[in-house]
Protein backbone atom coordinates (compact mmCIF):
# COMPACT_ATOMS: atom_id res chain seq x y z
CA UNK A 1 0.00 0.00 0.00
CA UNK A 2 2.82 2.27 1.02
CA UNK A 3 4.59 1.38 -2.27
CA UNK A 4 1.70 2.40 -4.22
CA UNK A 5 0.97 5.60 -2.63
CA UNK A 6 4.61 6.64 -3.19
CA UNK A 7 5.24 6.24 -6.52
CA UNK A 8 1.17 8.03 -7.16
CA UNK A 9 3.32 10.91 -5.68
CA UNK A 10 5.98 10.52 -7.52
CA UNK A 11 4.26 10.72 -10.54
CA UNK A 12 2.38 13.54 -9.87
CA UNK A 13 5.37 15.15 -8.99
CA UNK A 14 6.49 14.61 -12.53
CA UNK A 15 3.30 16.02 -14.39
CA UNK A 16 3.51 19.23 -11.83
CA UNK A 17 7.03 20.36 -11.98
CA UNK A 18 8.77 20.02 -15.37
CA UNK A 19 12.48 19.15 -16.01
CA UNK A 20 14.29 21.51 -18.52
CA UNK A 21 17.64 20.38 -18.04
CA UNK A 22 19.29 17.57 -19.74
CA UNK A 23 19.70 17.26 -23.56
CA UNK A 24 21.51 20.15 -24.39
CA UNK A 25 18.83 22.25 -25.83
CA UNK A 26 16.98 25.68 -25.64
CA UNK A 27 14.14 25.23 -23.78
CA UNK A 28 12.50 27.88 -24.79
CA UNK A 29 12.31 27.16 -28.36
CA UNK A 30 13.27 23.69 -28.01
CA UNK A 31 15.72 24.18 -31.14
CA UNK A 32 19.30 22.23 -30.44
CA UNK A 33 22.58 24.35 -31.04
CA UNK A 34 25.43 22.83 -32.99
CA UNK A 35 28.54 21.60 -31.16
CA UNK A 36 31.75 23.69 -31.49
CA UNK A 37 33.90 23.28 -34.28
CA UNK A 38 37.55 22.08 -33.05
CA UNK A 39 40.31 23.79 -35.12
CA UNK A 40 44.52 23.06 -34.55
CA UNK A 41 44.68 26.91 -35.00
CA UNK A 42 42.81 30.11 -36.36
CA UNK A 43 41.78 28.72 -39.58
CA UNK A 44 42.87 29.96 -42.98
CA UNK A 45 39.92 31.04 -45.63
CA UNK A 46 39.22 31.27 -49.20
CA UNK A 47 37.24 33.57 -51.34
CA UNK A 48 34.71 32.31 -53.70
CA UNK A 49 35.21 33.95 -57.45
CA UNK A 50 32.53 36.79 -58.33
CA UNK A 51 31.21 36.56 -54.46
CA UNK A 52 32.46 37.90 -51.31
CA UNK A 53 31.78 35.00 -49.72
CA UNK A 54 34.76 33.30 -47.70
CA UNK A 55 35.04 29.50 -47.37
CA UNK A 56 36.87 27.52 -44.96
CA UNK A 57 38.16 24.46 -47.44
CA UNK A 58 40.36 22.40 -44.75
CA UNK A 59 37.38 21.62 -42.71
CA UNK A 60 35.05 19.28 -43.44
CA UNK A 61 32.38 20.88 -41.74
CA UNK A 62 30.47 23.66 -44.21
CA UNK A 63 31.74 26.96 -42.37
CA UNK A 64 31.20 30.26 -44.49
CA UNK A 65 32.12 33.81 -43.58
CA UNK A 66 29.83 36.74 -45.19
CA UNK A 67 28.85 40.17 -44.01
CA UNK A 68 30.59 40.28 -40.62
CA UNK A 69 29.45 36.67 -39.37
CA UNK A 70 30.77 33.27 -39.64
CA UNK A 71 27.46 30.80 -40.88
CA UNK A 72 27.33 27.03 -40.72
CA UNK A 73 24.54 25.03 -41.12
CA UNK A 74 23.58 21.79 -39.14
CA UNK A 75 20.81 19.77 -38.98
CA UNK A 76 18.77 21.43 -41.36
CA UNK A 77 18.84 24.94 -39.44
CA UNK A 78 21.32 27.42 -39.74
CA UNK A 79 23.26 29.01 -37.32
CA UNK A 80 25.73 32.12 -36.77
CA UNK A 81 28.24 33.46 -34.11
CA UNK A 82 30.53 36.65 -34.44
CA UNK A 83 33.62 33.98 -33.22
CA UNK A 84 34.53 30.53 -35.53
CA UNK A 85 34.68 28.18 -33.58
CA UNK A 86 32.00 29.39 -30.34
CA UNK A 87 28.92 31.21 -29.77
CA UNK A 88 26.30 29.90 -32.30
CA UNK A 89 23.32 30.94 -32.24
CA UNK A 90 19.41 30.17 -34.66
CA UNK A 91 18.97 31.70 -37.47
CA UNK A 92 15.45 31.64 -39.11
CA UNK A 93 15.95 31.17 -42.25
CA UNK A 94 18.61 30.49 -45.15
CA UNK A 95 20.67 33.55 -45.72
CA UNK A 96 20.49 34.94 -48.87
CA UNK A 97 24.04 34.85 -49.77
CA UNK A 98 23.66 30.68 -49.75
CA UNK A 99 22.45 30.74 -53.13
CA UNK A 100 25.07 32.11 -54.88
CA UNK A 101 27.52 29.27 -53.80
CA UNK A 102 28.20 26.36 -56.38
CA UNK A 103 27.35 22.99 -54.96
CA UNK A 104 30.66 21.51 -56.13
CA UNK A 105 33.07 24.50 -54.75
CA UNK A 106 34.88 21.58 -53.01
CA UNK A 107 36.02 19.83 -56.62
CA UNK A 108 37.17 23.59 -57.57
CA UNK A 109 39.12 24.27 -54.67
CA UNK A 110 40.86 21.20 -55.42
CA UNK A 111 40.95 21.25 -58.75
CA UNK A 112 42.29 24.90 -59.13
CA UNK A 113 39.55 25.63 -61.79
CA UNK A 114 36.76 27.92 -61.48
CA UNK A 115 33.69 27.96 -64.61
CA UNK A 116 36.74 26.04 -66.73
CA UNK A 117 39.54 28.61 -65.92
CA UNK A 118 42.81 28.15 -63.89
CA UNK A 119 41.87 29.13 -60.49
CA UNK A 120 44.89 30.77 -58.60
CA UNK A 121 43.41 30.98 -55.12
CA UNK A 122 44.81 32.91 -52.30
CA UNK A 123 44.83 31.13 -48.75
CA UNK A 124 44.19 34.11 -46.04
CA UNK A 125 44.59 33.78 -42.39
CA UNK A 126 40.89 34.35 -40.42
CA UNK A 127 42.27 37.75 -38.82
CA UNK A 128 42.89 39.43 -41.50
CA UNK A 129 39.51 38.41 -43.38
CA UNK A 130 37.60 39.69 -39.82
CA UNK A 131 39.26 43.01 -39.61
CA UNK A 132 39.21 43.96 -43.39
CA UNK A 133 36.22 42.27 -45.05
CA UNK A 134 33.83 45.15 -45.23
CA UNK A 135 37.25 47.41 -46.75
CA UNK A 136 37.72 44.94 -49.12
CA UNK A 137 34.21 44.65 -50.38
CA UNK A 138 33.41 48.19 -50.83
CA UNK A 139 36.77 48.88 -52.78
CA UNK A 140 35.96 45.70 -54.91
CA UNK A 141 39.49 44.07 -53.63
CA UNK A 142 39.28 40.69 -54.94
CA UNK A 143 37.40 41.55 -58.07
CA UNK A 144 40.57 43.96 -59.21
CA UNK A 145 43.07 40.84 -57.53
CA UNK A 146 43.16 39.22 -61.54
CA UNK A 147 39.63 38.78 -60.62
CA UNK A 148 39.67 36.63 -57.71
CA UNK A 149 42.92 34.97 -59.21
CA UNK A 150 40.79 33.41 -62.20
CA UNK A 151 42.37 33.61 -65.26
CA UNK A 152 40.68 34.94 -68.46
CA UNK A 153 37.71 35.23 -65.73
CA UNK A 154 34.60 37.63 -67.30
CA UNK A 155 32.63 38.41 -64.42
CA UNK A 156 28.87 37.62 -64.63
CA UNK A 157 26.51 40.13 -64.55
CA UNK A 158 24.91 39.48 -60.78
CA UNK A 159 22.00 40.54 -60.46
CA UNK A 160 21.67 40.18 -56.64
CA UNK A 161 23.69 43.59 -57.22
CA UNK A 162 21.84 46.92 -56.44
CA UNK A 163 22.93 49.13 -58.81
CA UNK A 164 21.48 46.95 -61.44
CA UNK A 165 18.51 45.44 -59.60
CA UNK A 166 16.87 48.26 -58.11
CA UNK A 167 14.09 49.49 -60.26
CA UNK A 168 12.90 53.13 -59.62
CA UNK A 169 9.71 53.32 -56.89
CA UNK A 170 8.43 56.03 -59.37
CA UNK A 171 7.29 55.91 -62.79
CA UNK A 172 7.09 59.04 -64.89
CA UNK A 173 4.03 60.65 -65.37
CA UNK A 174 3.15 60.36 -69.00
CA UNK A 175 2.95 64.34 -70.63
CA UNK A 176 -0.58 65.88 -70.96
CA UNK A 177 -1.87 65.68 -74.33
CA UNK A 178 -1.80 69.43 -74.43
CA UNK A 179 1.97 69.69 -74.29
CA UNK A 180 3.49 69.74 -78.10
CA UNK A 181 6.00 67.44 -78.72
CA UNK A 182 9.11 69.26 -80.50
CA UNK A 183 8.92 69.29 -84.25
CA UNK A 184 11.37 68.40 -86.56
CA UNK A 185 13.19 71.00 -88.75
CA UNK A 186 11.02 70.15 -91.91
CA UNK A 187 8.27 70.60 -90.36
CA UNK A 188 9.43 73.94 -88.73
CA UNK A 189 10.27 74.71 -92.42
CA UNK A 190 6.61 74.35 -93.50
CA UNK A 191 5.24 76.62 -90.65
CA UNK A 192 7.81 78.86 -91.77
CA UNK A 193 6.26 79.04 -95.22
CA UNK A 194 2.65 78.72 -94.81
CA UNK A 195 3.36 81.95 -92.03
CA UNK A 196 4.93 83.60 -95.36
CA UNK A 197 2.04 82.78 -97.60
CA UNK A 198 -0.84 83.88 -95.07
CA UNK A 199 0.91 87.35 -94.88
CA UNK A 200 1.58 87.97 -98.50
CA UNK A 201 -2.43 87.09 -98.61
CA UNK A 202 -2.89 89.54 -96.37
CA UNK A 203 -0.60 92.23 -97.26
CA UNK A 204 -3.26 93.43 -100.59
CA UNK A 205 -5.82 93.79 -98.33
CA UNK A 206 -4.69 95.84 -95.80
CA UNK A 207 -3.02 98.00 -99.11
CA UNK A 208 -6.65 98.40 -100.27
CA UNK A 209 -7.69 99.10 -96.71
CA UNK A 210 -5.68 102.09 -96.51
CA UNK A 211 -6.00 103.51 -99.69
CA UNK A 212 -9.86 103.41 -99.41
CA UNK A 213 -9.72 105.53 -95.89
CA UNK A 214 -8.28 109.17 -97.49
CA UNK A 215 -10.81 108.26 -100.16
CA UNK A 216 -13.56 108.53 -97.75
CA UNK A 217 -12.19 111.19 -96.14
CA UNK A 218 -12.23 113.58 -98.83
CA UNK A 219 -15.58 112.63 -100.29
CA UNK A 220 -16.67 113.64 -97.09
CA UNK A 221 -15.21 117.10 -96.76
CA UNK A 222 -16.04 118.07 -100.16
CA UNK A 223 -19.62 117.01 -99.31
CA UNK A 224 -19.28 119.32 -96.09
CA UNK A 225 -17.97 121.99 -98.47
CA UNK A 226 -20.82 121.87 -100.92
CA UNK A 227 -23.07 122.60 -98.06
């Protein structure tokens, strides 16, 4: 009886007060974060051709650096930190930069070619990527490098870039249909000339105008007189 009445207790015990620890995972959103990534030393990075996207090819663990974070996914989710190897934290959603990295970077990075062309990559050590990424991107470093060290490399038009993406928010008014278009010279020409025409039309009248007014003028005085 005694046994049976302590483990009813016990179990309510367990439906009353939860247990959050164990597992490893954020209670709160119950979303598990990756384990740390164990590196022999700072690791040394690579930048993708026509990105500015950096790549981390001796591990075998998918660890990018873009925009001022280091991105790995796991699991499915994706994950950030401001540090390589510590610090991860949930991202909601794929960044955007993930789609403009080729599948098969790997077989380059090994093969030395990049879209067919000898690829003459540059290894760079992690601290100098972190302190002069954003330099290097707005001065279009790599891109003037022999073009990321790709020879005979023709960038691609990207259109993920803004200065050929962004349409206007505005769209011209069209013109009110009482505003004349300008005319071409022949036609300025003809305007000319009918102009010409309509006043030599009008030039005998007005002569006959004004020679008919003295007329009148002195029939009327000498009608005056006669009185």
């Amino acid at each position: 009886m005694k046994k049976l009445l302590l483990g009813t207790l016990f179990f309510a015990l367990l439906i009353v007060v939860p247990i959050p620890t164990m597992a490893g995972v954020d209670v709160g959103i119950n979303i598990s974060l990756p384990p740390p990534i164990v590196f022999a030393g700072p690791p040394e990075m690579v930048v993708l051709p026509e990105t500015n996207i950096y790549v981390v090819p001796d591990s075998d663990v998918d660890i990018f650096f873009y925009g001022g974070w280091w991105w790995r996914p796991w699991e499915g989710r994706w994950y950030r930190s401001h540090y390589y190897n510590s610090g991860w934290g949930y991202y909601q959603s794929v960044p955007s930069f993930y789609a403009g990295i080729p599948s098969g970077w790997r077989n380059d990075y090994r093969e030395h070619r990049w879209r067919g062309h000898q690829w003459n990559y540059q290894r760079i050590p992690q601290q100098q990527v972190q302190r002069n990424w954003k330099g290097w991107e707005n001065s279009k470093h790599w891109e003037k490098q022999n073009t990321w060290g790709v020879q005979g490399l023709k960038p691609q038009t990207r259109v993920q870039q803004p200065s050929q993406t962004i349409q206007p928010k505005y769209q011209a008014r069209p013109q009110s249909r009482n505003i004349q278009q300008p005319q071409s010279r022949p036609q300025q020409q003809r305007q000319v000339q009918q102009q010409r025409q309509v006043q030599q039309q009008r030039q005998p009248q007005v002569q006959r105008q004004r020679q008919q007014q003295p007329q009148g003028k002195h029939e009327k005085g000498e009608g005056e007189h006669g009185k």
